[in-house]
C-alpha atoms as a PDB file:
ATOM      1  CA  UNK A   1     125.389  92.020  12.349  1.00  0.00           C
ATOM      2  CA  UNK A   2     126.415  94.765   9.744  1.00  0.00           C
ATOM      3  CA  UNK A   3     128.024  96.767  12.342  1.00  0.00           C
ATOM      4  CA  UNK A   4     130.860  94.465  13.559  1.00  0.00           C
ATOM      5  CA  UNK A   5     133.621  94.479  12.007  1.00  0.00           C
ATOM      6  CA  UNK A   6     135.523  91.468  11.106  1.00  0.00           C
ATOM      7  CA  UNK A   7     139.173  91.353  11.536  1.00  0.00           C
ATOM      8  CA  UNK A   8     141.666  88.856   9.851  1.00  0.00           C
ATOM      9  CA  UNK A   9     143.694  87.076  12.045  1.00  0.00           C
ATOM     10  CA  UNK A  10     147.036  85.459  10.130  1.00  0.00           C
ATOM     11  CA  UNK A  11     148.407  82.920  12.049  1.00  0.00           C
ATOM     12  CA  UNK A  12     151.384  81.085  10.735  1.00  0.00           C
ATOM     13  CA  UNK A  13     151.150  77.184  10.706  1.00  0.00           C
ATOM     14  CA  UNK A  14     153.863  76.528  12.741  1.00  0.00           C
ATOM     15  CA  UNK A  15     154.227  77.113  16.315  1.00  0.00           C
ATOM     16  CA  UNK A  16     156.495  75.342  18.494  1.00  0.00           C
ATOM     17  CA  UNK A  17     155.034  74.181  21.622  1.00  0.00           C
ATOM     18  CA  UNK A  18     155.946  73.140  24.975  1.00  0.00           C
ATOM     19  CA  UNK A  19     155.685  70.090  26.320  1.00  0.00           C
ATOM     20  CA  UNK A  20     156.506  68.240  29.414  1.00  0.00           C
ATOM     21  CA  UNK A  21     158.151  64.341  29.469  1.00  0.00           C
ATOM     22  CA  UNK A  22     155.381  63.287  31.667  1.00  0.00           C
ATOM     23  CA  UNK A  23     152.843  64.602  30.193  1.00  0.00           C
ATOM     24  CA  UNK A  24     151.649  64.668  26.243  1.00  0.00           C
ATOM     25  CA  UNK A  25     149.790  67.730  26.221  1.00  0.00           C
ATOM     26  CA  UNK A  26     151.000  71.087  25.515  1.00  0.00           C
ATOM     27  CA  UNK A  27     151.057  73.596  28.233  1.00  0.00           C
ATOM     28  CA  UNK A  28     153.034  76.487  26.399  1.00  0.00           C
ATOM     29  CA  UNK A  29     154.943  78.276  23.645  1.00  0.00           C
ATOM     30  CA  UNK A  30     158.145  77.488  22.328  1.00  0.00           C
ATOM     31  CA  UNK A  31     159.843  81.368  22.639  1.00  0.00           C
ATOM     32  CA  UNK A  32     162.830  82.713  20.497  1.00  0.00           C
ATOM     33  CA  UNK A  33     163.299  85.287  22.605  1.00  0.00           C
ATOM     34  CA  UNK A  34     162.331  86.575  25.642  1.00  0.00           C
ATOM     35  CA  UNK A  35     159.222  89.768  25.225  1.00  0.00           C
ATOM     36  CA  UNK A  36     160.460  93.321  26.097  1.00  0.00           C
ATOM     37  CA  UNK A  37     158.700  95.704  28.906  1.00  0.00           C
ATOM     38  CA  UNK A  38     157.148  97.862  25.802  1.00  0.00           C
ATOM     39  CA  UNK A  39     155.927  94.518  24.009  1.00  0.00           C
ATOM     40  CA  UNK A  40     154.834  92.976  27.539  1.00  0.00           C
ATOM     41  CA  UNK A  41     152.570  96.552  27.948  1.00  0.00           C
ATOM     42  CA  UNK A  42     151.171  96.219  24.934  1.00  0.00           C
ATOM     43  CA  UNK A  43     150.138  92.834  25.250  1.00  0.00           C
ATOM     44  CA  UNK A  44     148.827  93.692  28.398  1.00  0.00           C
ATOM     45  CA  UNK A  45     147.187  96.988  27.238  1.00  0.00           C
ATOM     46  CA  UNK A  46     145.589  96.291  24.031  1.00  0.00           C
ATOM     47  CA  UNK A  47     145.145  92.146  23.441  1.00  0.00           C
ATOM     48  CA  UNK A  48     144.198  91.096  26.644  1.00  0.00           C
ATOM     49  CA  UNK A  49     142.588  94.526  28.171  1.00  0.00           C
ATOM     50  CA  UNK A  50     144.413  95.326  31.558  1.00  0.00           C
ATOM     51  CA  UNK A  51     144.246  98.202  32.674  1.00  0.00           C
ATOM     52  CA  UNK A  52     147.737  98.621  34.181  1.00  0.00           C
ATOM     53  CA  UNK A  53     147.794 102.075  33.983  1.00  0.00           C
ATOM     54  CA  UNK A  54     145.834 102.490  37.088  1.00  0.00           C
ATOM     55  CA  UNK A  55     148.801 100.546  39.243  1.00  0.00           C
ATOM     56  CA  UNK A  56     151.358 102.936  37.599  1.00  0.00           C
ATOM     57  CA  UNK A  57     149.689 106.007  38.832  1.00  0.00           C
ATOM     58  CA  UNK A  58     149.727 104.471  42.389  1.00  0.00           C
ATOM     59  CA  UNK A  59     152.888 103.769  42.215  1.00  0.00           C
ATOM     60  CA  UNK A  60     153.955 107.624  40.899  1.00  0.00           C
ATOM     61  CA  UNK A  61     152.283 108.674  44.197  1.00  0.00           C
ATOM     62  CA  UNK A  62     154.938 106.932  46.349  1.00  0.00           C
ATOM     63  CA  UNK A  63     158.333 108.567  46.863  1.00  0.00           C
ATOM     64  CA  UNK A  64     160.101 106.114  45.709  1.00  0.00           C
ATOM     65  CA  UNK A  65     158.963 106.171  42.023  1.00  0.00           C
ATOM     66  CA  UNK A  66     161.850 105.236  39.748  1.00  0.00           C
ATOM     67  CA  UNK A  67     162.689 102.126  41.834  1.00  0.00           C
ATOM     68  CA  UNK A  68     159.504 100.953  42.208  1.00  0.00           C
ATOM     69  CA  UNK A  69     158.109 101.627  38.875  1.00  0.00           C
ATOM     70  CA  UNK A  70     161.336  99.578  37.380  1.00  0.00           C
ATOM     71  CA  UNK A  71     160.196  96.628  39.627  1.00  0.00           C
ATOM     72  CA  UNK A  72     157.179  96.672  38.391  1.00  0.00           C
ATOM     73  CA  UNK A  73     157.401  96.945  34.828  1.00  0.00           C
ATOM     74  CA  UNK A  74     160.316  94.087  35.555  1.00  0.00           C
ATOM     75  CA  UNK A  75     157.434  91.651  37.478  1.00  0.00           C
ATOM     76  CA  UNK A  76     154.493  91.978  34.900  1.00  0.00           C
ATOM     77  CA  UNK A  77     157.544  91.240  31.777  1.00  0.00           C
ATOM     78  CA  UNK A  78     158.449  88.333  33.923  1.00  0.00           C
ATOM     79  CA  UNK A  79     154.829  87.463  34.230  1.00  0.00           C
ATOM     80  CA  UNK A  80     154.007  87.548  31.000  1.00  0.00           C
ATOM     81  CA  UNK A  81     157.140  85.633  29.804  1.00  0.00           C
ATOM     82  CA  UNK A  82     156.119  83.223  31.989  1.00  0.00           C
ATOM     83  CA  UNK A  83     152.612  82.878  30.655  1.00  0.00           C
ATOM     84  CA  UNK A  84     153.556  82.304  27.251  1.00  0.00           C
ATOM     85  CA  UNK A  85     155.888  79.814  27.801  1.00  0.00           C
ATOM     86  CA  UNK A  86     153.067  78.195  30.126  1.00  0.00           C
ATOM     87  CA  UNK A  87     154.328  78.513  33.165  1.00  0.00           C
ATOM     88  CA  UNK A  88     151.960  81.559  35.118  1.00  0.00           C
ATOM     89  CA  UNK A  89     148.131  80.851  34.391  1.00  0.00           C
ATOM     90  CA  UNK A  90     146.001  83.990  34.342  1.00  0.00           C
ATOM     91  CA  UNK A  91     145.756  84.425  38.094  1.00  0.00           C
ATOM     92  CA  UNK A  92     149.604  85.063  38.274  1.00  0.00           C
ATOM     93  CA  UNK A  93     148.950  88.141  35.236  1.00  0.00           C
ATOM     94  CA  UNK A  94     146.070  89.382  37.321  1.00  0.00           C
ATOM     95  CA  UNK A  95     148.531  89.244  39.889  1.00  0.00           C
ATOM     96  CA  UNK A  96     151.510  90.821  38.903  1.00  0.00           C
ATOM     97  CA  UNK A  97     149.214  93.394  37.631  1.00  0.00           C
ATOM     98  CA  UNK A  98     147.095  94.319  40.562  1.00  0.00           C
ATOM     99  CA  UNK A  99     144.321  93.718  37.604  1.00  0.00           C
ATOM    100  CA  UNK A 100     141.814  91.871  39.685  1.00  0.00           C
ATOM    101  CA  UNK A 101     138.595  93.569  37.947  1.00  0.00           C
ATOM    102  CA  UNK A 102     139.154  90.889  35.026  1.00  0.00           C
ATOM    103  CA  UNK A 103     136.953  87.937  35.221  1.00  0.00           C
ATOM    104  CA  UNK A 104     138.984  85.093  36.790  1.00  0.00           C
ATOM    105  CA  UNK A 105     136.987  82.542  35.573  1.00  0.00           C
ATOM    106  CA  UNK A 106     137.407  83.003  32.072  1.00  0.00           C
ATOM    107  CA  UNK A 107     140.826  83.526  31.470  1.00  0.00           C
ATOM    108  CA  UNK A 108     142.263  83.958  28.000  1.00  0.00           C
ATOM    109  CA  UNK A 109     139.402  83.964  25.394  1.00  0.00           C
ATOM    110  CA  UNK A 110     140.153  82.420  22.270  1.00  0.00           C
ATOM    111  CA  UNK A 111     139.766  86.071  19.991  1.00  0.00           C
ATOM    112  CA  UNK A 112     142.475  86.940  22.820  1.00  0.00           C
ATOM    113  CA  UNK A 113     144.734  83.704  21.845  1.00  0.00           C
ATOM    114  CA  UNK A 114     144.555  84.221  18.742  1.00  0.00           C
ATOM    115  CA  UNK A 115     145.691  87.707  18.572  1.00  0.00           C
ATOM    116  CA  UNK A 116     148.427  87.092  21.085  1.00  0.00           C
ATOM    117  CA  UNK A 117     149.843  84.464  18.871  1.00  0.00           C
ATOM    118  CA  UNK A 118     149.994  86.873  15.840  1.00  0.00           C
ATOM    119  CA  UNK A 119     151.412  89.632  17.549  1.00  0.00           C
ATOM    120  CA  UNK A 120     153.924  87.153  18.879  1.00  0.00           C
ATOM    121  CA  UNK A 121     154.866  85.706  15.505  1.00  0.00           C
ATOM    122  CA  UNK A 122     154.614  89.238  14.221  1.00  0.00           C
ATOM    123  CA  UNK A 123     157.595  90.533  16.697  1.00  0.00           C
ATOM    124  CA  UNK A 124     159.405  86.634  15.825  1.00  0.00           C
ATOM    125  CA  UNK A 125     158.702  85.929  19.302  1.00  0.00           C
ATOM    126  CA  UNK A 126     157.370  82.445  18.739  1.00  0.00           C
END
């Protein structure tokens, strides 16, 4: 166990969460703001390990690039926006990705939460 590396993970106490009037339990993050295409890739890119790069070169081989690249670097934001605040569950990310070589099963691992919510508080997204 010498060789792993431990990270620290500094998560601030308080998170707002989201929470419906029917239903007690959270399902979601309280957002300040809304996440930005470059912070939505990098989520997607380095916390949770999609490799999205692979749909952007098929769309570069269509002849309609700059619309269709816009859309969708617009659709996986949206996505991701929507999974924070608790309202896409993983399938919609894998989705909106055309990611489907993740394991659906599992869905976010905990290491994954838990660096998701301090990049978010890092950026003052939650």
């Amino acid at each position: 166990m010498e060789d792993v590396i431990k990270q620290r993970i500094n998560v601030k106490p308080v998170i707002g969460f989201r929470r419906s009037k029917n239903n007690p339990y959270m399902y979601g993050l309280q957002m300040k703001r809304k996440l930005t295409t470059r912070e939505a890739c990098h989520i997607y890119r380095n916390i949770l390990l999609f490799n999205i790069d692979l749909a952007i070169d098929d769309i570069k081989c269509d002849s309609f690039v700059k619309e269709e690249l816009r859309n969708f670097y617009d659709d996986i934001t949206q996505a991701m926006n929507g999974f924070i605040a608790g309202e896409v569950d993983w399938q919609g990310l894998c989705d909106a990705t055309y990611c489907y070589d993740t394991d659906d099963d599992s869905g976010l691992s905990v290491a994954a939460a838990l660096k998701l919510v301090e990049y978010l508080q890092s950026k003052g997204i939650v």
